[in-house]
Protein backbone atom coordinates (compact mmCIF):
# COMPACT_ATOMS: atom_id res chain seq x y z
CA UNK A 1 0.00 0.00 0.00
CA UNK A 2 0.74 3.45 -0.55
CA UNK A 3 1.72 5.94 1.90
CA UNK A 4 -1.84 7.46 2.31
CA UNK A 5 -3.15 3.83 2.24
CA UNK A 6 -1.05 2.82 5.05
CA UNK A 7 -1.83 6.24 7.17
CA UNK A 8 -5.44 5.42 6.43
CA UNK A 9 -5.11 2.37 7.74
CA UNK A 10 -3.13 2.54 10.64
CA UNK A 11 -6.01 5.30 12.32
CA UNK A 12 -8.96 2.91 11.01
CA UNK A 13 -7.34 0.40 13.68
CA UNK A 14 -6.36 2.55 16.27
CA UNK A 15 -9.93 0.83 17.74
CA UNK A 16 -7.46 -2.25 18.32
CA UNK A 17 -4.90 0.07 20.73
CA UNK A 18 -7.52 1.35 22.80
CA UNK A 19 -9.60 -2.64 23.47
CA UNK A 20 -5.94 -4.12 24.41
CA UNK A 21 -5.12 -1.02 26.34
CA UNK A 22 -8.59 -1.70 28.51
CA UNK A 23 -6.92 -5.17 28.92
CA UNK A 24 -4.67 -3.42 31.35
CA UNK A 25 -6.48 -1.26 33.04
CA UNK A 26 -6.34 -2.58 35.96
CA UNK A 27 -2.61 -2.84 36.44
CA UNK A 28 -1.76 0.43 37.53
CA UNK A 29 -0.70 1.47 34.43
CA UNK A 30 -1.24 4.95 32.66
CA UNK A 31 -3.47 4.54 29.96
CA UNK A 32 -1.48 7.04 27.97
CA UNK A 33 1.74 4.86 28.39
CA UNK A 34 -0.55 1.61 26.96
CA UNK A 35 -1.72 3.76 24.44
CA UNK A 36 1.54 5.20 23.15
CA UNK A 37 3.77 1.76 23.54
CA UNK A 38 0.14 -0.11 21.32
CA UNK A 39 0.50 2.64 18.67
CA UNK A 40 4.14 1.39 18.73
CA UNK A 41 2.73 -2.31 18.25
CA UNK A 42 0.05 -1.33 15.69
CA UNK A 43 2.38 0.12 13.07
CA UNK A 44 4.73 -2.97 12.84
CA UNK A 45 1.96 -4.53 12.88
CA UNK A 46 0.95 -2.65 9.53
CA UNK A 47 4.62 -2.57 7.88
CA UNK A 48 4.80 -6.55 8.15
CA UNK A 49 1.32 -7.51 7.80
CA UNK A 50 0.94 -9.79 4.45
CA UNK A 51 -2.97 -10.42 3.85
CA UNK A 52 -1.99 -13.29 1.46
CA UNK A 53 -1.57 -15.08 3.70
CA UNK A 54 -5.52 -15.79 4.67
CA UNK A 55 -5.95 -14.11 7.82
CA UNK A 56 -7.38 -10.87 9.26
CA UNK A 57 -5.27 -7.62 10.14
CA UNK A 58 -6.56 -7.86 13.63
CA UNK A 59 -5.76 -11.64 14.19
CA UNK A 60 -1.95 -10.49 13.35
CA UNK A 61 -1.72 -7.14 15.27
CA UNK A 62 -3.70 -8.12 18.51
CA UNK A 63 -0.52 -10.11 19.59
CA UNK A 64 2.08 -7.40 18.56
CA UNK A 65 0.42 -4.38 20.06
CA UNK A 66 -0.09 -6.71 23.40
CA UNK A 67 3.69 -7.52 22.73
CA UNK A 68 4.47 -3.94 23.27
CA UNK A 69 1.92 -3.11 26.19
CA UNK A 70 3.97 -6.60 28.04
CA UNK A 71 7.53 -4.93 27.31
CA UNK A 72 6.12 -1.39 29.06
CA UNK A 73 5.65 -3.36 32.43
CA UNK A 74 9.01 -5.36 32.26
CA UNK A 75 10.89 -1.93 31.68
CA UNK A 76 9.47 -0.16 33.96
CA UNK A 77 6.67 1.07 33.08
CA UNK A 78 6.81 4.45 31.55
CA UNK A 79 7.74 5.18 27.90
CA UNK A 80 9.96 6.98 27.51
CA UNK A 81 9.51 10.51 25.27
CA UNK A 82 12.60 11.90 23.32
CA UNK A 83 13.07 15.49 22.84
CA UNK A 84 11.40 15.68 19.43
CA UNK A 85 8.56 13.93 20.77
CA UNK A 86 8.07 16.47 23.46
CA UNK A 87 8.34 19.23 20.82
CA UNK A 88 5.59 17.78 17.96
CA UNK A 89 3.69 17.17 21.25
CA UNK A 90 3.89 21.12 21.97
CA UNK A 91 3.07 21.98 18.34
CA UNK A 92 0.13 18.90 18.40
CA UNK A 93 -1.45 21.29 21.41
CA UNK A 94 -0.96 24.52 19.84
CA UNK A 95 -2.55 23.49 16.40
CA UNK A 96 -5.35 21.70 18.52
CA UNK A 97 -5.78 25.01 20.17
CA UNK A 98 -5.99 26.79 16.71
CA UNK A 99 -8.64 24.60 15.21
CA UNK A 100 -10.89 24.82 18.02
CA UNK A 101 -11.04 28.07 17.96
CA UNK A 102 -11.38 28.10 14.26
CA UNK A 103 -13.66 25.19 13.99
CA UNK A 104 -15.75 25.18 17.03
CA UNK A 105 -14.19 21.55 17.47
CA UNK A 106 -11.19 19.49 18.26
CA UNK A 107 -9.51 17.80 15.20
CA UNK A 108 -9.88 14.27 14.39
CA UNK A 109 -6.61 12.45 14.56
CA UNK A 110 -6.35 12.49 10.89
CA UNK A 111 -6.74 16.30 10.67
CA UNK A 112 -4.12 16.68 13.35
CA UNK A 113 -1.74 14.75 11.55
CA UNK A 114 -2.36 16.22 7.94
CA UNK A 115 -1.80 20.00 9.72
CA UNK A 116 1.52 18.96 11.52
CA UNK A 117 2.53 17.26 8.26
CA UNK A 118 3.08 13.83 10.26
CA UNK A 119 1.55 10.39 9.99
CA UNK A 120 -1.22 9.35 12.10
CA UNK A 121 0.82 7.16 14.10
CA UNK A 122 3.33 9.59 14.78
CA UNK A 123 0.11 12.07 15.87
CA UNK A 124 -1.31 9.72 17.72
CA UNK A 125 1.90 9.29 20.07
CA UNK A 126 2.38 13.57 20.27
CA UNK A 127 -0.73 13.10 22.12
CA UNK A 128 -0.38 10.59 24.30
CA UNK A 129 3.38 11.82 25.44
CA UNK A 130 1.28 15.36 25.89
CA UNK A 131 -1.64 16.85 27.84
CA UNK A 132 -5.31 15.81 27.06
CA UNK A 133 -6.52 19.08 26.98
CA UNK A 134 -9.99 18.62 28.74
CA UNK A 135 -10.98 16.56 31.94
CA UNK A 136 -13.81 15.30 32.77
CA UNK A 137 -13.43 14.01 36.20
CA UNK A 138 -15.42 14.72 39.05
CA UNK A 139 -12.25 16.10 41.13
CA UNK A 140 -13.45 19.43 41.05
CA UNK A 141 -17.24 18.88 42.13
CA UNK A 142 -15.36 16.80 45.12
CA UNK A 143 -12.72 19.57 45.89
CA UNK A 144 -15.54 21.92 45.82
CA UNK A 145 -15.13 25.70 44.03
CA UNK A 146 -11.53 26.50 44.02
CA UNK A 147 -10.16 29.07 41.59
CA UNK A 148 -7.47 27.18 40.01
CA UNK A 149 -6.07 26.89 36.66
CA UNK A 150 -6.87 23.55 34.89
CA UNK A 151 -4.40 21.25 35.89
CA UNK A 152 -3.02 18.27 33.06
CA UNK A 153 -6.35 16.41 32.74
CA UNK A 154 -5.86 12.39 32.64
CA UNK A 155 -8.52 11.29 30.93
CA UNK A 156 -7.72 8.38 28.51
CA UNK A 157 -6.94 9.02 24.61
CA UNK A 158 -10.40 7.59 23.84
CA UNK A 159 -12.69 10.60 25.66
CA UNK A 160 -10.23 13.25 23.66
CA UNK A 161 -10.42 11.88 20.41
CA UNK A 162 -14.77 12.04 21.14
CA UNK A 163 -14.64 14.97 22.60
CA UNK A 164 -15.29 17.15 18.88
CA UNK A 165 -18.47 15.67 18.70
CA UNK A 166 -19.86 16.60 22.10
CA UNK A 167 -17.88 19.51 21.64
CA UNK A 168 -20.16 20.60 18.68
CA UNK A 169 -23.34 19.70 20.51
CA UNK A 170 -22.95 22.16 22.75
CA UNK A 171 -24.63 25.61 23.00
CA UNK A 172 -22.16 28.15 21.40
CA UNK A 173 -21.75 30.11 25.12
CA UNK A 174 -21.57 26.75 26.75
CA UNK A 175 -19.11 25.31 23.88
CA UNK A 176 -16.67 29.04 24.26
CA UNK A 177 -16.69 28.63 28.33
CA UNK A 178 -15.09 24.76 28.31
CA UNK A 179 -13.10 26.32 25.87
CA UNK A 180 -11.88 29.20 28.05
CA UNK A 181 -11.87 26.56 31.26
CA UNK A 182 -10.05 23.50 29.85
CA UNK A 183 -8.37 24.26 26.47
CA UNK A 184 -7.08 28.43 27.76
CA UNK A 185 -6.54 27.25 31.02
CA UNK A 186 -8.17 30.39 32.55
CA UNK A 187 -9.30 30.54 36.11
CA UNK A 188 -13.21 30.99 37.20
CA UNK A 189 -12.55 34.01 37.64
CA UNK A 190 -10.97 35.10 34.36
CA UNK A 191 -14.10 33.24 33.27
CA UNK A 192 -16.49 34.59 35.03
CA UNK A 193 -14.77 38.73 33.64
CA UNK A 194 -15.50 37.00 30.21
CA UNK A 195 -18.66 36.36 30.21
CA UNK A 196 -20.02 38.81 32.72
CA UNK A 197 -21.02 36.33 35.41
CA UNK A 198 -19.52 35.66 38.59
CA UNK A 199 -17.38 33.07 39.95
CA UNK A 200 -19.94 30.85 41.47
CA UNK A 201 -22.41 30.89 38.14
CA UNK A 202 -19.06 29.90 36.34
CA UNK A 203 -18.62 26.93 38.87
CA UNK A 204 -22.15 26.23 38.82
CA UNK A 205 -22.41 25.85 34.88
CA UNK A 206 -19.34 24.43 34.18
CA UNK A 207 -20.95 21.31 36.69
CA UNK A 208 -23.75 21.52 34.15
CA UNK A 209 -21.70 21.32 31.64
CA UNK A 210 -19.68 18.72 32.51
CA UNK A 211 -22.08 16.35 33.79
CA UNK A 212 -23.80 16.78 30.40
CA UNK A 213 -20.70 16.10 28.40
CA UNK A 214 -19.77 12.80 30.26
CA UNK A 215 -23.52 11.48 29.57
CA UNK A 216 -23.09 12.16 25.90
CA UNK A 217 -19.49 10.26 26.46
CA UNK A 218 -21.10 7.05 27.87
């Protein structure tokens, strides 16, 4: 296959990262780090995958992406990220930042790639090694109304990568306050200045908000 073919292909099985990452879960492993080491896994899979040989893409793969996940835990259990990933995974964030703004939307994996000129593999791992840019925990309902910058989120690859289509269901003042929360990293009360509301309506509508998005992510 050509290039495009194999960039193609490698994000329409991304699906098989993410259901052996889930096999892990429980491990005490960050999800990121199985989801970065299985992206590893899932394009050797591709380069040495020969369908003439009768059997399915996924029957091949499944075993080499789990092959990767296995080596994580007997190193040590962190992967580790290079300078150069650490810088595409700054320019990932900044052209994320740039579309949503622009598009009302985070990009699709594919768009991120063809923007930072990269394969989908490659964009894939910028944003594992990097921030998820929204959270969707409960941590701050729990910690109750504290005026903090957003914090790196930890959500798992899979919430990000739906997060453009809840994104885009939102109400457009709804839609530009996560935006100023979780993607500018503004306090409530930089919030709250924006939109001419106070702290605690911020607080009480980003709940709103939130709780909303996470149904929609079920």
């Amino acid at each position: 296959m050509d290039k495009a073919e194999r960039e193609r292909f490698i994000e329409e099985n991304l699906g098989l990262v993410h259901a052996c990452a889930k096999r892990f879960r429980s491990r005490g492993m960050e999800y990121d780090d199985l989801f970065q080491a299985g992206c590893m896994g899932l394009v050797k899979a591709a380069d040495h995958f020969e369908p003439e040989r009768g059997y399915q893409f996924s029957t091949y793969a499944v075993p080499v992406i789990l092959g990767e996940m296995r080596r994580l835990f007997r190193e040590g259990g962190t992967v580790k990220v290079g300078r150069a990933l650490k810088e595409l995974s700054l320019r990932a964030a900044r052209e994320t930042e740039r579309f949503l703004e622009r598009e009302g939307r985070t990009p699709a994996i594919g768009e991120l790639a063809a923007l930072l000129g990269i394969e989908v593999s490659e964009a894939a791992q910028a944003i594992s090694a990097g921030q998820v840019p929204l959270s969707l925990t409960r941590e701050e309902e729990e910690g109750g109304q504290a005026d903090i910058p957003v914090d790196a989120p930890e959500e798992k690859i899979s919430e990000r990568l739906a997060l453009q289509q809840v994104l885009s269901t939102l109400e457009p003042h709804d839609r530009n306050l996560i935006i100023a929360r979780y993607f500018k990293h503004r306090t409530q009360t930089e919030t709250a200045r924006q939109f001419g509301m106070t702290q605690v309506q911020v607080s009480r509508r980003e709940k709103k908000i939130l709780a909303q998005m996470r149904e929609a992510l079920k």
